[in-house]
N, C-alpha and C. Protein backbone atom coordinates (compact mmCIF):
# COMPACT_ATOMS: atom_id res chain seq x y z
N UNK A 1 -17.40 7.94 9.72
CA UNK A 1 -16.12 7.54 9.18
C UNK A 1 -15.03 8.32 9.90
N UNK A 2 -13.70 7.96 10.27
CA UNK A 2 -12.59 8.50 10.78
C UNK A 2 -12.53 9.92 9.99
N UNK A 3 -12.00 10.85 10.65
CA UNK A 3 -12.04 12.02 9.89
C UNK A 3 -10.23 12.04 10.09
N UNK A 4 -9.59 12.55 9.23
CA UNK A 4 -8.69 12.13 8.74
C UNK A 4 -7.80 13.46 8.08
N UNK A 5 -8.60 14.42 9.04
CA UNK A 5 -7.71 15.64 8.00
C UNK A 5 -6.58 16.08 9.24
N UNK A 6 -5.80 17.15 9.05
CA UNK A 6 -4.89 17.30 9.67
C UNK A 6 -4.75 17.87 11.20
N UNK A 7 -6.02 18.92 11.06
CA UNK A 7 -6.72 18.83 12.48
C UNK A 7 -7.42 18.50 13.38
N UNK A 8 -7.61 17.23 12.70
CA UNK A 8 -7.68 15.92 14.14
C UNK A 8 -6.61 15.06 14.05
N UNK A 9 -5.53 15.24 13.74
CA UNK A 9 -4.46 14.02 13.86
C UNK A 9 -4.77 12.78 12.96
N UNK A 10 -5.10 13.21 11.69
CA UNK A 10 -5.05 12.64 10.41
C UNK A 10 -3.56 11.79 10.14
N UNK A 11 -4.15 11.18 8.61
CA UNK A 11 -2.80 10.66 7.93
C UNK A 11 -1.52 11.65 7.97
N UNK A 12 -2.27 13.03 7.29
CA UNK A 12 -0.96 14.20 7.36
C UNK A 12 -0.44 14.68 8.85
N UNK A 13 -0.86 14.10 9.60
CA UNK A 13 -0.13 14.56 10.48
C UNK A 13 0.58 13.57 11.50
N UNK A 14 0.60 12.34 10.69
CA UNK A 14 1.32 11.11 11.14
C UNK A 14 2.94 11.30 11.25
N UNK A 15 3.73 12.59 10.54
CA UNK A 15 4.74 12.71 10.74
C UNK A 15 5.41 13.38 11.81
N UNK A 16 4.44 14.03 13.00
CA UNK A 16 4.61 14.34 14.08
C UNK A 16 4.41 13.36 15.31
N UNK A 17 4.51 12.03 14.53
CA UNK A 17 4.04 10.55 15.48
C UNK A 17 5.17 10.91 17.00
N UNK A 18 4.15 10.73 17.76
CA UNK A 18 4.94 10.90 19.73
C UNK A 18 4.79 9.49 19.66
N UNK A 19 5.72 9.06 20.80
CA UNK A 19 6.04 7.92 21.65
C UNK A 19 5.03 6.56 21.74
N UNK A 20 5.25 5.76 20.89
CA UNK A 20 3.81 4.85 21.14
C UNK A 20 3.84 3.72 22.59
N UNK A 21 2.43 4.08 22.89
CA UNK A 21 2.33 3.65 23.86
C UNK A 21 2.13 2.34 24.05
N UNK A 22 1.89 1.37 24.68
CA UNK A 22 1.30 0.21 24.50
C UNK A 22 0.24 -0.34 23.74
N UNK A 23 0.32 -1.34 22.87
CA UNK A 23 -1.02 -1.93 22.73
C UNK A 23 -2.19 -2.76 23.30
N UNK A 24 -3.25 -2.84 23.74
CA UNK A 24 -3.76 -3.16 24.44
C UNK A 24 -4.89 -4.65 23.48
N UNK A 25 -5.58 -5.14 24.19
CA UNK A 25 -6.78 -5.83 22.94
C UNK A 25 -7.73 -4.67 22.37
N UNK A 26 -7.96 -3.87 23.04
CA UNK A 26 -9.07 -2.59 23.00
C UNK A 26 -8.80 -2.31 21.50
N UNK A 27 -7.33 -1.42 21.60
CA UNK A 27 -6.38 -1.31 20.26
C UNK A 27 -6.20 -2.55 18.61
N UNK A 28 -5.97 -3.75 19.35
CA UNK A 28 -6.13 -4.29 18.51
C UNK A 28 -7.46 -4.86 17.52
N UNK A 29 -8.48 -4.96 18.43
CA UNK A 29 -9.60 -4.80 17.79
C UNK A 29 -10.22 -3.57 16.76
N UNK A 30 -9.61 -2.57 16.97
CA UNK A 30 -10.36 -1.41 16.46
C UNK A 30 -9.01 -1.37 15.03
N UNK A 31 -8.41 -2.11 15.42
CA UNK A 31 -7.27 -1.57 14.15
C UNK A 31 -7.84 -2.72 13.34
N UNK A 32 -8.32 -3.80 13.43
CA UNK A 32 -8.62 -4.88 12.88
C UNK A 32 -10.24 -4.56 12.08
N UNK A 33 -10.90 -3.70 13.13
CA UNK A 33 -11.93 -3.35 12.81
C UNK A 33 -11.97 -2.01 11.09
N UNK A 34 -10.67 -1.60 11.61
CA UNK A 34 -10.38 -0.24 10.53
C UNK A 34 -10.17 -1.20 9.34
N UNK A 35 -9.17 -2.12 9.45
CA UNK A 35 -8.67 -3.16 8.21
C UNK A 35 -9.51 -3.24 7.33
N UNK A 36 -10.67 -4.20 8.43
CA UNK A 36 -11.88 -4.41 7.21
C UNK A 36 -12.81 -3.52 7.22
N UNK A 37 -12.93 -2.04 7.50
CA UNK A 37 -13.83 -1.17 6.62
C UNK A 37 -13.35 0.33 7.18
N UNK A 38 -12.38 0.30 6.15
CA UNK A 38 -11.90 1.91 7.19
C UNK A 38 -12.84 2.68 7.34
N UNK A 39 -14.24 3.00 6.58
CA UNK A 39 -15.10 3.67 6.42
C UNK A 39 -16.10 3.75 7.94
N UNK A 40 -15.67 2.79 8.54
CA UNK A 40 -16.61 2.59 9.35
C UNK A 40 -16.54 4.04 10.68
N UNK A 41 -17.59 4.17 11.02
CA UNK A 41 -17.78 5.56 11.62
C UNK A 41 -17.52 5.34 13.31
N UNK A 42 -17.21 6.69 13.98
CA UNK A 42 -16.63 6.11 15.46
C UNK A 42 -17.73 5.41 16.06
N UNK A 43 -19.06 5.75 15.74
CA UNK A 43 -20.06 5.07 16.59
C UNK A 43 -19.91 3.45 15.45
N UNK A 44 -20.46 3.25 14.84
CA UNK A 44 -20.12 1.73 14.58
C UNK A 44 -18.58 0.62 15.27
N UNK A 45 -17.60 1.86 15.01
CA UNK A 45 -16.37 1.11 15.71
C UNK A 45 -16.46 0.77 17.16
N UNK A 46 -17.05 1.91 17.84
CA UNK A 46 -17.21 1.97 19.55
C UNK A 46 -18.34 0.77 19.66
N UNK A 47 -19.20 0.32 19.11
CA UNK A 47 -20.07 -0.55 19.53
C UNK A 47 -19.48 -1.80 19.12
N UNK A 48 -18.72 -2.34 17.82
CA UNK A 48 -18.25 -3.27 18.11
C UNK A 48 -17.15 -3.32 18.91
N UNK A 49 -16.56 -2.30 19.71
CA UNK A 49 -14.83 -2.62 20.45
C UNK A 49 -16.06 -2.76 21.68
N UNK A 50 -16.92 -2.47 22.29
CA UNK A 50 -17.63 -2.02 23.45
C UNK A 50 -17.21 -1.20 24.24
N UNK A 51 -16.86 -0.50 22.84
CA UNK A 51 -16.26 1.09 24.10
C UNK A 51 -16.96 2.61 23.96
N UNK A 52 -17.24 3.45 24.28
CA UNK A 52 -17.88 4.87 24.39
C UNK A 52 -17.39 5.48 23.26
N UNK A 53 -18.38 6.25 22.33
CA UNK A 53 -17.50 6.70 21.13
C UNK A 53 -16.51 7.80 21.47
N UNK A 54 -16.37 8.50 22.78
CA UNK A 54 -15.47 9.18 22.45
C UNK A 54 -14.08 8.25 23.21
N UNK A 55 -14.11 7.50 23.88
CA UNK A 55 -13.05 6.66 23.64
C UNK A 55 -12.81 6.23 22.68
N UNK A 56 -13.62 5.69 21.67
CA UNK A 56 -12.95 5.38 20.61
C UNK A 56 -12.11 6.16 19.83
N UNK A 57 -12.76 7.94 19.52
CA UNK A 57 -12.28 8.74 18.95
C UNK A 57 -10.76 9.01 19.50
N UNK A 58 -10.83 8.96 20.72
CA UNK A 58 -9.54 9.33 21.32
C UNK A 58 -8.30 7.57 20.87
N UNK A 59 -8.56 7.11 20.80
CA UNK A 59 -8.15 5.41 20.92
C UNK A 59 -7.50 5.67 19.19
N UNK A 60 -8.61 6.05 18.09
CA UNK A 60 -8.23 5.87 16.73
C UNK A 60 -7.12 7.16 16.80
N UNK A 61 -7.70 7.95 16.98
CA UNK A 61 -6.58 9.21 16.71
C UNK A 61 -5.38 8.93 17.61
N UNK A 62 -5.21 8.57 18.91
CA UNK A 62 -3.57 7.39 19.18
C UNK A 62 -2.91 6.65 18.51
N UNK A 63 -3.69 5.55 17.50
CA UNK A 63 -3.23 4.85 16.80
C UNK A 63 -2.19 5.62 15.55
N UNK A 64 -3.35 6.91 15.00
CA UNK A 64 -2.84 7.36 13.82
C UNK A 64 -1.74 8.29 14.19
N UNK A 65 -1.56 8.67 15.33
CA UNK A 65 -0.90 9.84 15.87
C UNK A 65 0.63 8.90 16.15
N UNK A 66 0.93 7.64 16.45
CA UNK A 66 1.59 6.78 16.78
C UNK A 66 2.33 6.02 15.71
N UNK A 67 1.07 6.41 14.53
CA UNK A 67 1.76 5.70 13.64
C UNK A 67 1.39 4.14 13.28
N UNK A 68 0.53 3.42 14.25
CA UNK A 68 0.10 2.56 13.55
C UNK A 68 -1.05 2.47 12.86
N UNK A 69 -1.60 2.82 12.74
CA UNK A 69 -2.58 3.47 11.09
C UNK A 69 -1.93 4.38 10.52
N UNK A 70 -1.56 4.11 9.27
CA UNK A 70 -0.89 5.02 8.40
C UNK A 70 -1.80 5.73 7.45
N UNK A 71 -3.20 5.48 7.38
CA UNK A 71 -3.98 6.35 6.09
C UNK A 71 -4.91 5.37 6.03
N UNK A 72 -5.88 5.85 5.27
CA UNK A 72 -7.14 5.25 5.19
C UNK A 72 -6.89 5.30 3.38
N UNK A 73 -7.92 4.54 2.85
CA UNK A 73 -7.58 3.85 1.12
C UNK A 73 -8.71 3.21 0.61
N UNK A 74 -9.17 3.74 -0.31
CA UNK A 74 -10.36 3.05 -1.69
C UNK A 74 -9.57 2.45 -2.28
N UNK A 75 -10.01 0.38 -1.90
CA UNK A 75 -9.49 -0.46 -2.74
C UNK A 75 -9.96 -0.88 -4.29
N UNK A 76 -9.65 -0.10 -5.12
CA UNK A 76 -10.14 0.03 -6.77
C UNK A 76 -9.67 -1.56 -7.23
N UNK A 77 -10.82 -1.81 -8.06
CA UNK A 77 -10.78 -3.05 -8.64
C UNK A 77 -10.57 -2.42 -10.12
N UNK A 78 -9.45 -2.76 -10.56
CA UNK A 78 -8.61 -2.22 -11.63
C UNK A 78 -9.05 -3.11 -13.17
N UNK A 79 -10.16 -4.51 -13.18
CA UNK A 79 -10.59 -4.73 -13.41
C UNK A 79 -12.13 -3.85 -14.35
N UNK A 80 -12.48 -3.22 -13.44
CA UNK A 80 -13.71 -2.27 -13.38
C UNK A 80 -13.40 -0.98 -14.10
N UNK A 81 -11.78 -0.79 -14.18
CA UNK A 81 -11.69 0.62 -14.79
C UNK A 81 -10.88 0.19 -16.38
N UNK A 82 -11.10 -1.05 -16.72
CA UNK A 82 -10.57 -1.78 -17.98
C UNK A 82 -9.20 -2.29 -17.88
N UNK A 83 -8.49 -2.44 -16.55
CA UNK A 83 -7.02 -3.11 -16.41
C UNK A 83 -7.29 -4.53 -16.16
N UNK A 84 -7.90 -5.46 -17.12
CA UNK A 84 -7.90 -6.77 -16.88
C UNK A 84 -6.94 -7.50 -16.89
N UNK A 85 -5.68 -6.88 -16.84
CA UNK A 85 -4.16 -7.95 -16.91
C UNK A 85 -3.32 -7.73 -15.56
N UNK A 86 -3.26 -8.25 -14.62
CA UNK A 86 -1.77 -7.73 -13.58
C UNK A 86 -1.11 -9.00 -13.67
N UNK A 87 -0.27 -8.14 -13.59
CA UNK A 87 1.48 -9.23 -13.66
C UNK A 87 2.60 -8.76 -12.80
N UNK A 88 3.31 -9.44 -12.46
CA UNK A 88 4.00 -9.16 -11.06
C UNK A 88 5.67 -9.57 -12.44
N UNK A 89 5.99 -7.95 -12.12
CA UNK A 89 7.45 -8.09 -13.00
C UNK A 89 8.70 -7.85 -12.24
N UNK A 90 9.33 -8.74 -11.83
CA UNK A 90 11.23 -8.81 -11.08
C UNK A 90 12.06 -7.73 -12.05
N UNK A 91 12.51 -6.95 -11.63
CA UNK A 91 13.62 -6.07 -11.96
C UNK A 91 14.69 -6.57 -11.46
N UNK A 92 15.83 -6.45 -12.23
CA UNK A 92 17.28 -6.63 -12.02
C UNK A 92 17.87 -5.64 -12.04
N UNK A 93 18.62 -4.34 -11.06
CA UNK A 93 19.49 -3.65 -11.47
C UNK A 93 20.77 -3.53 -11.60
N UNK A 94 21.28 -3.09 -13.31
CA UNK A 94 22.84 -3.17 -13.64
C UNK A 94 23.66 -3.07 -12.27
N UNK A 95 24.84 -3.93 -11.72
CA UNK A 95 25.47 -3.80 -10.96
C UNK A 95 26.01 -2.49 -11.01
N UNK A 96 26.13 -1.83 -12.60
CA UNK A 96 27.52 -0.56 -12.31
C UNK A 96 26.35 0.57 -11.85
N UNK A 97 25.19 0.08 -11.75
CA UNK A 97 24.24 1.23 -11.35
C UNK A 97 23.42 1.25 -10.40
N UNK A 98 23.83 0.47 -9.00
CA UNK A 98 23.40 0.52 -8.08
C UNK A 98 22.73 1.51 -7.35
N UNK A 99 24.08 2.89 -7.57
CA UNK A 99 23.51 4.18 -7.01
C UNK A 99 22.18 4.96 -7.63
N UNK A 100 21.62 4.67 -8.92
CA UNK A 100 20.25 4.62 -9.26
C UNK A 100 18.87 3.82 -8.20
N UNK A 101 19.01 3.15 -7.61
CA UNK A 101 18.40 2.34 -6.93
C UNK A 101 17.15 3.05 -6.10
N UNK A 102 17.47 4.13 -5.72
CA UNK A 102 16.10 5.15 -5.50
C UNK A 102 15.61 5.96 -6.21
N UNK A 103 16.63 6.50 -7.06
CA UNK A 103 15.56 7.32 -8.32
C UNK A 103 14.43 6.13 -9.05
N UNK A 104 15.36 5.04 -9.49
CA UNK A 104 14.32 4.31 -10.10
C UNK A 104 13.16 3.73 -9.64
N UNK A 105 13.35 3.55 -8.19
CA UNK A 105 11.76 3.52 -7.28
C UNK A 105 11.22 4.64 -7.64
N UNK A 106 11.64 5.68 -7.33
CA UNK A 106 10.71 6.94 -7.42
C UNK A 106 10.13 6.78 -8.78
N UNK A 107 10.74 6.62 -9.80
CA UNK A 107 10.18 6.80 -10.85
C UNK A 107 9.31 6.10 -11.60
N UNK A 108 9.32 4.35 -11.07
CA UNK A 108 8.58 3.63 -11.16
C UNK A 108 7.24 3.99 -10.45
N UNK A 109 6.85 4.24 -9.25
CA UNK A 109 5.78 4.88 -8.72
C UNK A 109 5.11 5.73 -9.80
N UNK A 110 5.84 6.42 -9.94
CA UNK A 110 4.69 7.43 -11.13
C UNK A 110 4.06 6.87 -12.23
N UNK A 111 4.33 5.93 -12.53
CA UNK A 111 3.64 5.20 -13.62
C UNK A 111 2.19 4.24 -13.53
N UNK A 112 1.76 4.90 -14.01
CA UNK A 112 -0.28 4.87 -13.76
C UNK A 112 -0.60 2.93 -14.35
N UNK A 113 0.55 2.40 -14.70
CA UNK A 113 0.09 0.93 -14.62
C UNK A 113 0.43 0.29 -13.47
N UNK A 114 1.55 0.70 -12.92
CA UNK A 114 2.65 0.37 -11.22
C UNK A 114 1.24 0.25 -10.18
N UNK A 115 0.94 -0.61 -9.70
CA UNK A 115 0.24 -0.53 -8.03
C UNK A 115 0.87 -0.72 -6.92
N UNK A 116 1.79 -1.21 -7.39
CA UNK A 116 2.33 -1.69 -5.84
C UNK A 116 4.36 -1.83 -6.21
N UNK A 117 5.18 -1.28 -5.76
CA UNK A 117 6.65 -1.54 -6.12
C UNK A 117 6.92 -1.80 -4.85
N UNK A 118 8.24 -3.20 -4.68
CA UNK A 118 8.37 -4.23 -3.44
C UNK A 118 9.93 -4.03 -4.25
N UNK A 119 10.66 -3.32 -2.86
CA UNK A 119 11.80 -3.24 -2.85
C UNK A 119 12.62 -4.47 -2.07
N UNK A 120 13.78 -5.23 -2.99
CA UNK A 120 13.65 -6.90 -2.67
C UNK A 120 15.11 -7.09 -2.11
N UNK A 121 15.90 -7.79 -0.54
CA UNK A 121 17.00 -8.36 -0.87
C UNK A 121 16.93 -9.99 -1.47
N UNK A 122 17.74 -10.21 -2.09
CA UNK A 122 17.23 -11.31 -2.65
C UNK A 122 17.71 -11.51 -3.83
N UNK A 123 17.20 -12.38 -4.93
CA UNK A 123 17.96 -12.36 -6.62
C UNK A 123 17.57 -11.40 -7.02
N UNK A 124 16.22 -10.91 -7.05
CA UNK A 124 15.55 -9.92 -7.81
C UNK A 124 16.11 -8.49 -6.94
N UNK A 125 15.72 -7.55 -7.49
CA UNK A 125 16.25 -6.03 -6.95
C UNK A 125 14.63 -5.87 -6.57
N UNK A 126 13.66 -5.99 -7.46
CA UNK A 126 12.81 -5.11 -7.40
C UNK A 126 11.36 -6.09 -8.21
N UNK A 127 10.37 -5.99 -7.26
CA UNK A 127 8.81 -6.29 -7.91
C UNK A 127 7.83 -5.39 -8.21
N UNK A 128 7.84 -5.10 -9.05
CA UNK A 128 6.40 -4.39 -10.05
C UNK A 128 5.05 -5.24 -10.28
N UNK A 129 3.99 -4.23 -9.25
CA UNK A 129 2.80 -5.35 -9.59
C UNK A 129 2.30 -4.21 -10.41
N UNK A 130 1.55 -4.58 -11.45
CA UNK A 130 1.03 -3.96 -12.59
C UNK A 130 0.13 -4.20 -12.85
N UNK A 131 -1.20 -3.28 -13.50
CA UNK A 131 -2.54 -3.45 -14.27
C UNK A 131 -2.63 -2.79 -15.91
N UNK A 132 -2.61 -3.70 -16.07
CA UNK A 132 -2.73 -3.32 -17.71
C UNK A 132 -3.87 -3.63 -18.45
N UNK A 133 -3.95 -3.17 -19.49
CA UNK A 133 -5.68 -3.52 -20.35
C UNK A 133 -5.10 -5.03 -20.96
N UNK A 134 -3.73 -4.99 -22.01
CA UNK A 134 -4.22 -6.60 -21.95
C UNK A 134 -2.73 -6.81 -22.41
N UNK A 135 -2.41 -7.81 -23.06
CA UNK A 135 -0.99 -8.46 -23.30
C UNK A 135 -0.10 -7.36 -24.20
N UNK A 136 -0.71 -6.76 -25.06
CA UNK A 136 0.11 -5.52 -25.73
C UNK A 136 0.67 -4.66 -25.03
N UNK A 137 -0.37 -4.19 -23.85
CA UNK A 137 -0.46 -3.00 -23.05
C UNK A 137 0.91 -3.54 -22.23
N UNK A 138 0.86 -4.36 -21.64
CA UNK A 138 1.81 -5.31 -21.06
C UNK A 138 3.46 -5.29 -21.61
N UNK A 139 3.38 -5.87 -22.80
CA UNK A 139 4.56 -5.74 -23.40
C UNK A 139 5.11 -4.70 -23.84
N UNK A 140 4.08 -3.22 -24.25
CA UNK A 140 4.50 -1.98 -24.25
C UNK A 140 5.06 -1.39 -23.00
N UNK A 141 4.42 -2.02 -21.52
CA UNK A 141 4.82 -1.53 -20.74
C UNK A 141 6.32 -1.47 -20.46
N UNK A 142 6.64 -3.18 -20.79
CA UNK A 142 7.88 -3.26 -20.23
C UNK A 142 8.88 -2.91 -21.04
N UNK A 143 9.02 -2.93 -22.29
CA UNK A 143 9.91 -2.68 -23.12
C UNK A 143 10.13 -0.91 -23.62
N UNK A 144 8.93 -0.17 -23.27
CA UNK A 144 9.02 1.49 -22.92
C UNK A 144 9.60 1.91 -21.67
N UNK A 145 9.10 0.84 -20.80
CA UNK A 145 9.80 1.83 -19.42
C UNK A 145 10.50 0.78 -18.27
N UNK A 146 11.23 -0.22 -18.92
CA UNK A 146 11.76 -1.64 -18.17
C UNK A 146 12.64 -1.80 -18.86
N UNK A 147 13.15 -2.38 -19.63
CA UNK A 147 13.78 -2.82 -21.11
C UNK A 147 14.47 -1.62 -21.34
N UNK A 148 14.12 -0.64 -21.70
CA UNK A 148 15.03 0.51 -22.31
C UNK A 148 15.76 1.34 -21.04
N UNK A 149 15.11 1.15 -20.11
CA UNK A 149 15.53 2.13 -18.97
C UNK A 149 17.29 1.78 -18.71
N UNK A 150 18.14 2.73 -18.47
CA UNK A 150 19.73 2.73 -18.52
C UNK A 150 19.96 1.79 -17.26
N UNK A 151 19.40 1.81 -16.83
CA UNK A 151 19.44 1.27 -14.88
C UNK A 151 19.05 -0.28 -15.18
N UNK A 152 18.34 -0.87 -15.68
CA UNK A 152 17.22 -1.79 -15.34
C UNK A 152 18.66 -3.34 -15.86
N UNK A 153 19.35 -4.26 -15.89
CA UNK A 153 19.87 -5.27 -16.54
C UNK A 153 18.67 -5.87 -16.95
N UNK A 154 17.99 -6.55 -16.28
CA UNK A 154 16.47 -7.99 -16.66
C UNK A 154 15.24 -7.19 -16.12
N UNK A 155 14.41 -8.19 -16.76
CA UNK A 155 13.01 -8.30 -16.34
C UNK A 155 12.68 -9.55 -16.48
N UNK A 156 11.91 -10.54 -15.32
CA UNK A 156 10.83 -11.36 -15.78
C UNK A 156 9.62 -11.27 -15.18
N UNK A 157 8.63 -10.97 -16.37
CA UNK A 157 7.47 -10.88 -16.18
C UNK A 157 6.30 -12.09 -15.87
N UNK A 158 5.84 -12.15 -14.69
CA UNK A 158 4.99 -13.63 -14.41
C UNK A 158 3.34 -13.21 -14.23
N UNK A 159 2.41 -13.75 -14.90
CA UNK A 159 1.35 -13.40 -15.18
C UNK A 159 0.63 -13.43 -13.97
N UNK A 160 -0.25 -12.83 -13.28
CA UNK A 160 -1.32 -13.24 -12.41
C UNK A 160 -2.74 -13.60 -12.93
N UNK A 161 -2.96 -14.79 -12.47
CA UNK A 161 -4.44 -15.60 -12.66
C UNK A 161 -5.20 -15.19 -11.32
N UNK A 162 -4.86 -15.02 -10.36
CA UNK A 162 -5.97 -15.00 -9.70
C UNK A 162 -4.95 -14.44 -8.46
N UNK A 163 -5.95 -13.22 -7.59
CA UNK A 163 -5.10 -12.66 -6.25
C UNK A 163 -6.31 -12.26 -5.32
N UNK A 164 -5.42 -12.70 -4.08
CA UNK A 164 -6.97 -12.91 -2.93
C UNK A 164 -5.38 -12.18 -1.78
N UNK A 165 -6.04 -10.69 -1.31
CA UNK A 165 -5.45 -9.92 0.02
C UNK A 165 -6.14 -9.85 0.81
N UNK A 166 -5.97 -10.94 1.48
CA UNK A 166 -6.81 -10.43 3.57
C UNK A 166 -6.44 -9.71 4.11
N UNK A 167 -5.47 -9.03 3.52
CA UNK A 167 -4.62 -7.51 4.30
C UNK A 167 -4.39 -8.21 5.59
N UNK A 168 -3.25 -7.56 6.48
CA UNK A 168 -2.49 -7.49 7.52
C UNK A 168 -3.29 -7.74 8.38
N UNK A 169 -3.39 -8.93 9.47
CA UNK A 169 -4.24 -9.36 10.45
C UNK A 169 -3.49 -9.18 11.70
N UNK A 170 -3.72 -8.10 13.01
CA UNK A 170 -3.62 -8.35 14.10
C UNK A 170 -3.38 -9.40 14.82
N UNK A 171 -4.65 -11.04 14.14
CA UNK A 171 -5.17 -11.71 15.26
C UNK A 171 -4.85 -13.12 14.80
């Protein structure tokens, strides 16, 4: 598996990203290859790119050093840990409170039902994808920390039935 700590030019040390160089197919394969299993180890990656593992090693740690791999991630099925509800909720923020507009990202993040916050131009200000245990959990959510919040004007909350991510394709 990619090793990923700071002294090999890990995620944490993506903020010292140098000059990116070109992409090549070599590159794009192996980033495509990371997509679907970041886990996968330099010798598995080097045999499907058909390249030498320590080219590869050198090739992944460019990418991350560059900045196009940003981190590696366990995709949790939120399902499995009893969040059988996500719902994708539009925020509206009060016009006179615009200048809130990044605290309230920040603060939305911290909230252990939030998976994903999509900062919007558009009608909506703001999308909250959410996992909740079930329709209570749901409506507690929004009316504790949506609804009451000083910043927030609206919410509409739209249920999800069903969500399928092929994540970001190169090809």
């Amino acid at each position: 598996m990619p090793n990923i700590s700071p002294t090999s030019g890990g995620a944490e040390a993506v903020g010292r990203r140098n000059v990116r160089r070109p992409i090549d197919d070599v590159d794009l394969m192996l980033v495509e290859l990371l997509r679907k299993d970041g886990r996968a180890t330099y010798a598995e990656l080097a045999a499907a790119a058909g390249i030498a593992p320590s080219t590869c090693l050198a090739r992944v740690r460019a990418l991350i050093d560059s900045g196009v791999v940003t981190g590696f991630a366990a995709r949790i099925d939120p399902r499995a840990l009893g969040f059988t509800l996500q719902a994708l909720i539009s925020v509206n923020i009060k016009a006179g409170a615009r200048q809130t507009i990044a605290s309230f990202a920040a603060e939305v993040r911290t909230l252990p039902e939030v998976t994903q916050v999509f900062f919007l131009g558009g009608a909506e200000d703001f999308i909250l994808d959410v996992a909740v245990r079930d329709s209570d959990h749901l409506r507690d959510f929004v009316v504790e920390n949506l609804s009451s919040h000083p910043s927030v004007a609206s919410t509409r909350t739209s249920l999800v039935f069903s969500h399928e991510s092929p994540g970001f394709r190169v090809r």
